[in-house]
N, C-alpha and C. Protein backbone atom coordinates (compact mmCIF):
# COMPACT_ATOMS: atom_id res chain seq x y z
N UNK A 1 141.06 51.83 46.58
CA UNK A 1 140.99 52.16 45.18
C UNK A 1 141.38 50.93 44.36
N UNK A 2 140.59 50.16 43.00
CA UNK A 2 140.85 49.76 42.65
C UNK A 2 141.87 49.75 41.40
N UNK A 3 142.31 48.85 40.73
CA UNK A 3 143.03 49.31 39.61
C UNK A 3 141.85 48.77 38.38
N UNK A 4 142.21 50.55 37.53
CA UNK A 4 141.05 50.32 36.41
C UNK A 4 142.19 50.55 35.01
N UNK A 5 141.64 50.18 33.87
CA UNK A 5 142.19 50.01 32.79
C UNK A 5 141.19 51.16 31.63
N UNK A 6 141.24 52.00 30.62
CA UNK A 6 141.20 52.63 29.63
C UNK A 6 141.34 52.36 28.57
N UNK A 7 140.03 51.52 27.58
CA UNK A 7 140.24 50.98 26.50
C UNK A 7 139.22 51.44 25.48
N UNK A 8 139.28 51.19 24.43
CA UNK A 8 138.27 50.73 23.73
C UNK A 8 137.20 50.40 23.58
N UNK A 9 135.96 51.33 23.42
CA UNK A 9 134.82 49.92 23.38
C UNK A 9 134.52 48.88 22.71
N UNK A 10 133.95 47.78 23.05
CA UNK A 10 133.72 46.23 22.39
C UNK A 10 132.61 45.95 22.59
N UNK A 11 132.42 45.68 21.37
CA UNK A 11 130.59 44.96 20.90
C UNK A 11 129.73 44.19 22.33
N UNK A 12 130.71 43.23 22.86
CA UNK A 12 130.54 42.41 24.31
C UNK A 12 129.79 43.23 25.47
N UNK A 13 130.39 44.97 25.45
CA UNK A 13 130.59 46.00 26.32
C UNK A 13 129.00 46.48 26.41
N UNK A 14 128.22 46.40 25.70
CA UNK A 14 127.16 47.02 25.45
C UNK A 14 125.73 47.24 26.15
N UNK A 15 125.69 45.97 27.24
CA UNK A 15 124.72 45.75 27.86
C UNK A 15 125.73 46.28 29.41
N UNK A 16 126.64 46.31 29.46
CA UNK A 16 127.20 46.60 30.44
C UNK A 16 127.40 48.46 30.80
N UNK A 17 127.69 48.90 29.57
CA UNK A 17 127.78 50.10 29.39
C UNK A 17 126.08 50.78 29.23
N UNK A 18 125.20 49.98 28.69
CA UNK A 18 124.15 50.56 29.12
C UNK A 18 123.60 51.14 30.39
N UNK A 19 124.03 49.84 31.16
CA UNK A 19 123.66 49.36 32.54
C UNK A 19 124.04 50.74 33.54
N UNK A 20 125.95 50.86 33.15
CA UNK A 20 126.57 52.46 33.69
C UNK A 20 125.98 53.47 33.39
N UNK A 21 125.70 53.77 32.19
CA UNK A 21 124.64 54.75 32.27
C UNK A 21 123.30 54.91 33.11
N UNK A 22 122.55 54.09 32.74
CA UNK A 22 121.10 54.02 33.64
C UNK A 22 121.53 54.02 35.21
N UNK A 23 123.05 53.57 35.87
CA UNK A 23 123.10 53.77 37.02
C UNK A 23 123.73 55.35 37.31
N UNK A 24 124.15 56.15 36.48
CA UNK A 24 124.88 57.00 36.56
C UNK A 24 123.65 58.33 36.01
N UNK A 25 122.73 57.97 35.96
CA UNK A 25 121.05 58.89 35.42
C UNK A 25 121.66 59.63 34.16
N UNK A 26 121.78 58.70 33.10
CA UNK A 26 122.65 59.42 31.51
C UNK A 26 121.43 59.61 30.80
N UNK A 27 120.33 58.18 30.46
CA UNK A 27 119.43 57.68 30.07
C UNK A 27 118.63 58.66 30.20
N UNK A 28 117.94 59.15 29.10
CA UNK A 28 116.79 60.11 28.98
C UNK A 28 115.65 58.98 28.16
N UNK A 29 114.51 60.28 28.30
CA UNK A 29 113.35 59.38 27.87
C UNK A 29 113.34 59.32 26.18
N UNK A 30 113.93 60.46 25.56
CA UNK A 30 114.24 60.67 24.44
C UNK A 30 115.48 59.91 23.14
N UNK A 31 116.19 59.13 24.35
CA UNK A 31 117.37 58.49 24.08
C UNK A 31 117.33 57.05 24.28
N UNK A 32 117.59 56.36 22.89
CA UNK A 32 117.81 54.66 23.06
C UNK A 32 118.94 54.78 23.20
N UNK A 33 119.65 54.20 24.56
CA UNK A 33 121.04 53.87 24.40
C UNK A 33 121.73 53.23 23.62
N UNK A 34 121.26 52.15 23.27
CA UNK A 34 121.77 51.03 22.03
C UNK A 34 121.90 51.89 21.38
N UNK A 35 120.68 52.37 20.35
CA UNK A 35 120.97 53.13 19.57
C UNK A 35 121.72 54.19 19.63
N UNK A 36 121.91 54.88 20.08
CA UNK A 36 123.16 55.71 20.55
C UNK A 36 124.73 54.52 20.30
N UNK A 37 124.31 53.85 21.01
CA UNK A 37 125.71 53.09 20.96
C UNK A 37 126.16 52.81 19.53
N UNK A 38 124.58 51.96 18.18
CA UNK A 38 124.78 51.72 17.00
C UNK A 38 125.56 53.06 16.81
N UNK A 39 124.50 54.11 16.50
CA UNK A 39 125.16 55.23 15.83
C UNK A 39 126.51 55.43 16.05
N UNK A 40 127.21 55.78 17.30
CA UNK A 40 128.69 55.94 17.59
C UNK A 40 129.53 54.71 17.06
N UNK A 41 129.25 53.95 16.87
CA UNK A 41 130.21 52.50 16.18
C UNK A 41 130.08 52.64 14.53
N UNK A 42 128.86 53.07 14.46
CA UNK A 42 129.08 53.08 12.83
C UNK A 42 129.61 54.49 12.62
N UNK A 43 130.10 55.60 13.59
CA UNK A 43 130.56 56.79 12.99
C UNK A 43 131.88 56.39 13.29
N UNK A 44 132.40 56.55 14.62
CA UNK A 44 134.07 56.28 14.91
C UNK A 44 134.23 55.37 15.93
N UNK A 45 133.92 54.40 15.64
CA UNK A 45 133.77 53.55 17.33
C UNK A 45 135.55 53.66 17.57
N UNK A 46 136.36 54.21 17.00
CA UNK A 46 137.90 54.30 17.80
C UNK A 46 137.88 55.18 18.97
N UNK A 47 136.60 56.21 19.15
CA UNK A 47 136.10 57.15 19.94
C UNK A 47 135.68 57.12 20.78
N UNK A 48 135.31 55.23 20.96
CA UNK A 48 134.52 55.13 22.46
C UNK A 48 135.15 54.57 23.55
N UNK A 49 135.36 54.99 24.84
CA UNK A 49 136.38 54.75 25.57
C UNK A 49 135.24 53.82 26.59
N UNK A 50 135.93 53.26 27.17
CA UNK A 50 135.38 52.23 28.00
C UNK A 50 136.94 52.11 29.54
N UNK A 51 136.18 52.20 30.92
CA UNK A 51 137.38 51.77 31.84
C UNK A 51 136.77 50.80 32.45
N UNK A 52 137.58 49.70 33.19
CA UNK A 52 137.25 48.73 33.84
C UNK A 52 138.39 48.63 34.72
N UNK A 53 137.34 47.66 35.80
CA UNK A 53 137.77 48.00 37.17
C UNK A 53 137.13 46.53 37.84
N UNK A 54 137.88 45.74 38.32
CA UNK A 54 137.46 44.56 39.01
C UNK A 54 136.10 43.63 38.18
N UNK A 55 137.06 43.38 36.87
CA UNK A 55 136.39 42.84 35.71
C UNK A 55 135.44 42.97 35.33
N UNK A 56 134.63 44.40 35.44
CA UNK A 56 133.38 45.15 34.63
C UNK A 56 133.86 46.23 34.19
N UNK A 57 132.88 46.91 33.17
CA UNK A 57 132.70 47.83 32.89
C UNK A 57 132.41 48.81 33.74
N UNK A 58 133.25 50.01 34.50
CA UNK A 58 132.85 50.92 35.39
C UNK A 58 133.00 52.35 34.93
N UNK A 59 133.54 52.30 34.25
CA UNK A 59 133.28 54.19 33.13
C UNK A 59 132.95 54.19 31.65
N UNK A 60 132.65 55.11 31.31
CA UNK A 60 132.77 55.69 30.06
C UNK A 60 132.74 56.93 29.28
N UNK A 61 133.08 57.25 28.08
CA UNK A 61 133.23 58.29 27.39
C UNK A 61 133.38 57.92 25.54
N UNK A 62 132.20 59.01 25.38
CA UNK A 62 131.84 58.64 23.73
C UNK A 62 132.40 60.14 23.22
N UNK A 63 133.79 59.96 22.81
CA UNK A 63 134.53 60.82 21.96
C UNK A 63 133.76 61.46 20.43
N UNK A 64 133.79 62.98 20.15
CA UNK A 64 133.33 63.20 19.05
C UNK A 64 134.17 63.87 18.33
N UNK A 65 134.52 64.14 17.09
CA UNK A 65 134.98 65.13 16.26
C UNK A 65 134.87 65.31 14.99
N UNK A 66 134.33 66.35 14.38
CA UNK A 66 133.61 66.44 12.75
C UNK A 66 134.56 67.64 12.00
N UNK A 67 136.13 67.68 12.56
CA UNK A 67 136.90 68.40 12.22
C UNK A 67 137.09 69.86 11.96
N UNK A 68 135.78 70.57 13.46
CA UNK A 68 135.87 71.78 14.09
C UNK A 68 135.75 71.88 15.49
N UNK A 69 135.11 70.92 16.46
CA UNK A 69 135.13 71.07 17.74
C UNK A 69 134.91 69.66 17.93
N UNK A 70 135.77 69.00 19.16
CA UNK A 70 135.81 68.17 20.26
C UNK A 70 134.00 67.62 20.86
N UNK A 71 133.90 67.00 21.07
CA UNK A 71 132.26 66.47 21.60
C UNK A 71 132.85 65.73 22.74
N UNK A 72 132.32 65.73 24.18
CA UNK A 72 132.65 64.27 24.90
C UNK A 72 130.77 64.74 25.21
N UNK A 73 130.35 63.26 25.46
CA UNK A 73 128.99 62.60 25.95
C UNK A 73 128.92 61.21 26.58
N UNK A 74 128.23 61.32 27.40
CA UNK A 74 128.02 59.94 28.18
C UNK A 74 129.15 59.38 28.72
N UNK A 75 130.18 60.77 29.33
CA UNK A 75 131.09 60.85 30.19
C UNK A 75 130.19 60.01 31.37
N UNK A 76 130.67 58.85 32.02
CA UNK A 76 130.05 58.37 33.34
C UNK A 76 131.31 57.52 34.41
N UNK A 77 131.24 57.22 35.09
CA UNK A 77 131.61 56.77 36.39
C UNK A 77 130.71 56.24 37.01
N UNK A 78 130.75 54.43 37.32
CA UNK A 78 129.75 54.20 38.22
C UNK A 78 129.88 54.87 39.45
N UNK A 79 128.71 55.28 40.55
CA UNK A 79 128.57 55.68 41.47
C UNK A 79 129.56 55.11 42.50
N UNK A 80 129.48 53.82 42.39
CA UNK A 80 130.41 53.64 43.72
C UNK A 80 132.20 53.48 43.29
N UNK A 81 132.10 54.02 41.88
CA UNK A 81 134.26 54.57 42.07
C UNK A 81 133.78 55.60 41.71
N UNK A 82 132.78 56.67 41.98
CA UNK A 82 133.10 57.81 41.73
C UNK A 82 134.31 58.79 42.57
N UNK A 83 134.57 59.75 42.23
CA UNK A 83 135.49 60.49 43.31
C UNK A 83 137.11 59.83 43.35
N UNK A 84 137.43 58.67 42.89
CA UNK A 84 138.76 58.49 42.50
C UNK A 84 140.17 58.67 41.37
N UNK A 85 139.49 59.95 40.49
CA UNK A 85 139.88 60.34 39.51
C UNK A 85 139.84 59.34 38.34
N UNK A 86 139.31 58.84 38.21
CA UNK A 86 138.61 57.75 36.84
C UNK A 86 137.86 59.17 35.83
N UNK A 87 137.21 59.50 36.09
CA UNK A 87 136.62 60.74 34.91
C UNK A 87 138.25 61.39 34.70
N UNK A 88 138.34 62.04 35.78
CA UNK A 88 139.72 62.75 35.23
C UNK A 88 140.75 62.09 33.88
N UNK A 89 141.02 60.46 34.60
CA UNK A 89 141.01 59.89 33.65
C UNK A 89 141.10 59.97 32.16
N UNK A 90 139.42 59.86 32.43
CA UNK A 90 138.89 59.48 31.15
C UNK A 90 138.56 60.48 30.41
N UNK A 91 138.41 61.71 30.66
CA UNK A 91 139.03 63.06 30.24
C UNK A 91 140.56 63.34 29.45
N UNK A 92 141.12 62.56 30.38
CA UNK A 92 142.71 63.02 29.72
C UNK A 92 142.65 62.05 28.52
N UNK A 93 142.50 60.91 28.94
CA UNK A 93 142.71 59.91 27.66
C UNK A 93 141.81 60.90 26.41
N UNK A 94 140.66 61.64 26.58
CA UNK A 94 139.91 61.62 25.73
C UNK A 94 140.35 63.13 24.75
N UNK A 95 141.17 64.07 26.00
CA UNK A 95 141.86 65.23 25.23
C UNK A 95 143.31 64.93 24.19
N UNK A 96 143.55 63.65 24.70
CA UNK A 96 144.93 63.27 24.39
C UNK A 96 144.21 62.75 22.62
N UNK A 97 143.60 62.07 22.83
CA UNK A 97 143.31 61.43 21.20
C UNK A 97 142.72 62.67 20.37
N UNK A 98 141.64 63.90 21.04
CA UNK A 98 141.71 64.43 20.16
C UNK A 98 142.73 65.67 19.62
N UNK A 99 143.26 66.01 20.63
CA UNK A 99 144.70 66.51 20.50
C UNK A 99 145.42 65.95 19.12
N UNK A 100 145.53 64.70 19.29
CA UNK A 100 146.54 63.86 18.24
C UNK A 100 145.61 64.46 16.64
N UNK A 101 144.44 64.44 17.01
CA UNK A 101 143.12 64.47 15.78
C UNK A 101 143.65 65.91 15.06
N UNK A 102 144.45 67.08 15.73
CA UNK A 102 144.34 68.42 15.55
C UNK A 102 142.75 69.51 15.73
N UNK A 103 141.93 68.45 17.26
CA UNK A 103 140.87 69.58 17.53
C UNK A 103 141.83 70.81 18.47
N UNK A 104 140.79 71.79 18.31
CA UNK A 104 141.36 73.03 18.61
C UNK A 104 140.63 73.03 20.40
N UNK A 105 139.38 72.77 20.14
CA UNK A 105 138.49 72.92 21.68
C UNK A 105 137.98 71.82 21.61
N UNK A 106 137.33 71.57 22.91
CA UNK A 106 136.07 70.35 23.05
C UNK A 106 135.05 71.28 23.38
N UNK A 107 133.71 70.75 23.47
CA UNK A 107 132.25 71.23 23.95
C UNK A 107 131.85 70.13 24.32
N UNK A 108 131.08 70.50 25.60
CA UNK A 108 130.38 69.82 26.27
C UNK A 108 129.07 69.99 26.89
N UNK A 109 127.97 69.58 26.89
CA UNK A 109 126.92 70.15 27.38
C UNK A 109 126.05 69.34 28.53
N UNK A 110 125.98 69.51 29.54
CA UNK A 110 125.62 69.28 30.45
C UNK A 110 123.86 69.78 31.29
N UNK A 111 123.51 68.86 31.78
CA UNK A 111 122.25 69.81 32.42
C UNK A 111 122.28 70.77 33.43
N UNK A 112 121.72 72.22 33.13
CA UNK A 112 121.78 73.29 34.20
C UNK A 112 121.78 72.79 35.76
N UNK A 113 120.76 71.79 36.16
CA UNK A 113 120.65 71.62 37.46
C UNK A 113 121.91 70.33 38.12
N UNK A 114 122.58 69.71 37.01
CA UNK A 114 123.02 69.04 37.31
C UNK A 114 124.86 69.90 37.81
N UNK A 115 124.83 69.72 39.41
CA UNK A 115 125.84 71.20 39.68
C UNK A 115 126.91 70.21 40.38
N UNK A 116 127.18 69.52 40.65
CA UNK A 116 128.37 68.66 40.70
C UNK A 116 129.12 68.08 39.64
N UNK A 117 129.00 67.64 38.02
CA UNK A 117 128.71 67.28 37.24
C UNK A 117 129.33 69.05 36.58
N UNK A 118 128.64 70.27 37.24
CA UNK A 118 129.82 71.23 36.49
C UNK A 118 130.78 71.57 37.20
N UNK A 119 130.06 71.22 38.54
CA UNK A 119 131.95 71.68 39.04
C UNK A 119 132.66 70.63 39.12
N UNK A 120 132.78 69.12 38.85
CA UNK A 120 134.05 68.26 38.09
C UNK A 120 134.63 69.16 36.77
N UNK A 121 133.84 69.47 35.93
CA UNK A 121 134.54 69.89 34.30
C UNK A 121 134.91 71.23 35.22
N UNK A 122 134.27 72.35 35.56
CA UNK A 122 135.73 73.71 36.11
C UNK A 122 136.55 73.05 37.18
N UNK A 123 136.89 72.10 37.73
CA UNK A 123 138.04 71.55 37.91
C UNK A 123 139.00 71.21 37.36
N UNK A 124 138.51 70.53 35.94
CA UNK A 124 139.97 70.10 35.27
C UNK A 124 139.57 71.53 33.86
N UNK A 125 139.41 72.35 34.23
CA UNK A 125 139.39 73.69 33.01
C UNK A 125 138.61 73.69 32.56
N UNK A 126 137.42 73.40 32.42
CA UNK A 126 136.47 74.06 31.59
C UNK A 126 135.71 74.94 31.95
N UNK A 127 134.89 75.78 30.97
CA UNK A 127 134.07 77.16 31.36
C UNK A 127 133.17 77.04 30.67
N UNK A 128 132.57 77.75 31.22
CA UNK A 128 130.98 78.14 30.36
C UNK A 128 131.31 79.05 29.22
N UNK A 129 130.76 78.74 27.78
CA UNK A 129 131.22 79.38 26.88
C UNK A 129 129.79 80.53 26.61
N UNK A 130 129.48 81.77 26.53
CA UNK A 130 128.17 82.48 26.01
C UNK A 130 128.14 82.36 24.79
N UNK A 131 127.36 81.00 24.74
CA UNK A 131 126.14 80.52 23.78
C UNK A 131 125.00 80.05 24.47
N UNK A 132 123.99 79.90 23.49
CA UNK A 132 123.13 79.03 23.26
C UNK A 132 123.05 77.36 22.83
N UNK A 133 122.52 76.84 23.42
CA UNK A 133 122.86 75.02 22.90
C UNK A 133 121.23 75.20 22.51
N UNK A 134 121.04 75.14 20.96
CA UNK A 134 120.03 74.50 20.85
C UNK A 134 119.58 73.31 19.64
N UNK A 135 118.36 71.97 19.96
CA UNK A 135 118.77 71.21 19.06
C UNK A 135 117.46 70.68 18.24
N UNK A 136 117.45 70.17 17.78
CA UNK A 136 116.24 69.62 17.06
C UNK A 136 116.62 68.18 16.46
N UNK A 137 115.27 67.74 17.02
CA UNK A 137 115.15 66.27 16.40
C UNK A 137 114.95 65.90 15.32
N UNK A 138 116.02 64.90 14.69
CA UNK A 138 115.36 64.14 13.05
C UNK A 138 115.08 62.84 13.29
N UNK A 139 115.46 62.33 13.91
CA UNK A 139 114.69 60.51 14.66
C UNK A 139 114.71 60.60 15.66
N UNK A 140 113.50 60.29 16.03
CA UNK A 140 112.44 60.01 17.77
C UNK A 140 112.86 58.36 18.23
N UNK A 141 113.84 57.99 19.02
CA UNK A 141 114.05 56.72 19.30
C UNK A 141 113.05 56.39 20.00
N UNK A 142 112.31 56.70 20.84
CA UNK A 142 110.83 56.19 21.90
C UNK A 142 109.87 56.69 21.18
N UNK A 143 108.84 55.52 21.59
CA UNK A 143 107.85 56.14 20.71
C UNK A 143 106.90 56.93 21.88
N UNK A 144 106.27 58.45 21.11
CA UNK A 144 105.82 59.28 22.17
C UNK A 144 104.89 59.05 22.92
């Protein structure tokens, strides 16, 4: 196990943190990561967590809160430190700040088939809440 660190994201971080994603299958066809990344820096970039581990970028987590519910997205772990409690991690760091924020819950939404991925979150407490997640697009980052 290596030793990893829990910081901040940095402008520098960006091609690297892309990279974790696309290795960690985050990247949809619908989704510019950059852009994703712009958007989260110009909303709260104090929100974006970044861990490193043998001087890269090897996790992440893009913190949300609009002062009724908690958001985490693009929770990742590269593949090869997965399984060493780094998400756990990066979970706690990420309940702890919004804790401090006064959120009440987080939400998280995940893909149905993706079933390892839910049983990490009902490991450290989470449940399936009966709703519906549904969303609609106002900017198409790819063009169709």
């Amino acid at each position: 196990m290596i030793q990893t660190h829990i910081r901040r994201f940095q402008r520098a971080d960006e091609d690297s943190v892309v990279a974790l994603w696309k290795a960690c299958g985050l990247v949809v066809s619908q989704n510019d990561p950059h852009k994703d990344i712009a958007r989260k820096l110009a909303d709260s970039p104090d929100l974006f967590l970044v861990a490193e581990g043998s001087g890269r970028v090897i996790g992440s987590c893009m913190v949300g809160y609009e002062g009724h519910r908690g958001w985490i997205n693009y929770l990742a772990v590269h593949p090869d430190f997965q399984r060493q409690g780094l998400a756990t991690r990066l979970m706690a760091e990420a309940e702890s700040i919004l804790s401090e924020l006064g959120c009440p819950k987080i939400n998280l939404q995940i893909r149905k088939s993706n079933h390892s991925v839910r049983s990490f979150y009902e490991s450290i407490g989470f449940v399936e809440d009966d709703v519906l997640s549904m969303g609609r697009r106002l900017i198409t980052d790819t063009k169709p």
